[in-house]
Protein backbone atom coordinates (compact mmCIF):
# COMPACT_ATOMS: atom_id res chain seq x y z
CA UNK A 1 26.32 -34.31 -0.18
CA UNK A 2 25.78 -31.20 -2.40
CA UNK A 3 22.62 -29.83 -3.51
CA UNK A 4 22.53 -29.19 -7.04
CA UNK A 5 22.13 -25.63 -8.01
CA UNK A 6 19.57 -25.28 -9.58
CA UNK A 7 20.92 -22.74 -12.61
CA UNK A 8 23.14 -25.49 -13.58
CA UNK A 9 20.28 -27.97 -13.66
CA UNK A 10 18.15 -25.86 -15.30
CA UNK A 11 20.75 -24.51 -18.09
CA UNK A 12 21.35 -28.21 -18.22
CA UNK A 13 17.81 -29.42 -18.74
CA UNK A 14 17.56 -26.51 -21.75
CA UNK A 15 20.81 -28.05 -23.32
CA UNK A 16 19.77 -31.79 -23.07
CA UNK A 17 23.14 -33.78 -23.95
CA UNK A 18 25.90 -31.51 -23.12
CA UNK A 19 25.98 -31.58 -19.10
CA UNK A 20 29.78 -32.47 -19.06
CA UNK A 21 30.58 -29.62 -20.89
CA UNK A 22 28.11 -27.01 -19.38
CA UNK A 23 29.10 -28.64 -15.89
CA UNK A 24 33.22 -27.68 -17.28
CA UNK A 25 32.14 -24.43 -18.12
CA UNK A 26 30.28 -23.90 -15.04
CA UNK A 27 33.49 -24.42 -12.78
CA UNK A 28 36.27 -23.22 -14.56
CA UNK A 29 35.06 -20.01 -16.28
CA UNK A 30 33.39 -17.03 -13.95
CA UNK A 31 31.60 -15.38 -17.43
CA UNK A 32 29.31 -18.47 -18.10
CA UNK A 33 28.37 -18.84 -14.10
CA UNK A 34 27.42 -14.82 -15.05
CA UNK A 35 25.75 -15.64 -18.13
CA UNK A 36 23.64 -18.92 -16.35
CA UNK A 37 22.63 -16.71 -13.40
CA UNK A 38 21.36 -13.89 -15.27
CA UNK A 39 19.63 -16.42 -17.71
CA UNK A 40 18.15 -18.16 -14.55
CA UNK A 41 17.13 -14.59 -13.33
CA UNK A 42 15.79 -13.54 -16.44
CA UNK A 43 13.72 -17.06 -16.92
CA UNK A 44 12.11 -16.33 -13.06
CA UNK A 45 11.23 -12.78 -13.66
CA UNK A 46 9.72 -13.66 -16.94
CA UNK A 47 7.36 -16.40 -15.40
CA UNK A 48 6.14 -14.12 -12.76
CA UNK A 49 5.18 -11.40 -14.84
CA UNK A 50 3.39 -14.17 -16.90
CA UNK A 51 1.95 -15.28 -14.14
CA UNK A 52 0.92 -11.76 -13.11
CA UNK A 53 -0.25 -10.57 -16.46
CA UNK A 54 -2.34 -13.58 -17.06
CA UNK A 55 -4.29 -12.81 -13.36
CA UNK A 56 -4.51 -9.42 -14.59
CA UNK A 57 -5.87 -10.28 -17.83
CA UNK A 58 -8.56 -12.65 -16.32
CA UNK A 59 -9.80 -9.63 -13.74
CA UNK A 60 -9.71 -7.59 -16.31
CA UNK A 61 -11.88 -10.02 -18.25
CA UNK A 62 -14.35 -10.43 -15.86
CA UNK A 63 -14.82 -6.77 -15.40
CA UNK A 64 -15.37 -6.27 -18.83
CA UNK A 65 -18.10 -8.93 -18.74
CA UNK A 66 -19.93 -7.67 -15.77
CA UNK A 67 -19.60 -4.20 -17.44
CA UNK A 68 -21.44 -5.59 -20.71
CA UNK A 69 -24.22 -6.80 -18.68
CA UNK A 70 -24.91 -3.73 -16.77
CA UNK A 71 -25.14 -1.83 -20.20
CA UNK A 72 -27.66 -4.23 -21.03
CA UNK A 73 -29.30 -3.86 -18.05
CA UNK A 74 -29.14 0.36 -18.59
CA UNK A 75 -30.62 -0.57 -22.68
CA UNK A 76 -33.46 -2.40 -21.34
CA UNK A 77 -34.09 0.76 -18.72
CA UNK A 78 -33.67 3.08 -21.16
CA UNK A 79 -35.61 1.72 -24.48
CA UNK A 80 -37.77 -0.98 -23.21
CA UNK A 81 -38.92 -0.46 -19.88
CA UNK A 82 -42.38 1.11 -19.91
CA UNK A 83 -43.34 4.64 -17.98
């Protein structure tokens, strides 16, 4: 038994209702299997930047938090602490 590939059950899952025709498509012209792997490829790449940009985005967060609460700590140095 087969495995399914999985840019034909993905492409099929976007296009709910028309797996007999995407499936025709699929075997019989070599321009859609183009089109479904570069759509697959494009769909992958485009998750793991997400997934990259939004671990970026949370370090750069947390930086930016510790770095507001040393400038606090330099404000109450610099204005409140007594010589």
């Amino acid at each position: 038994m087969e495995s399914p590939n999985p840019e034909l059950v993905f492409i099929m899952d976007k296009f709910p209702g028309q797996s007999d025709k995407i499936d025709s498509l699929y075997k019989n012209d070599p321009d859609f299997r183009t089109l479904c792997a570069d759509y697959f490829l494009c769909i992958h790449i485009l998750h793991k930047y997400r997934n990259e940009f939004s671990e970026t985005q949370s370090t750069v967060k947390e930086y930016d938090d510790i770095r507001k609460d040393l400038e606090r700590e330099l404000q109450d140095f610099i204005f409140n602490k007594k010589k």
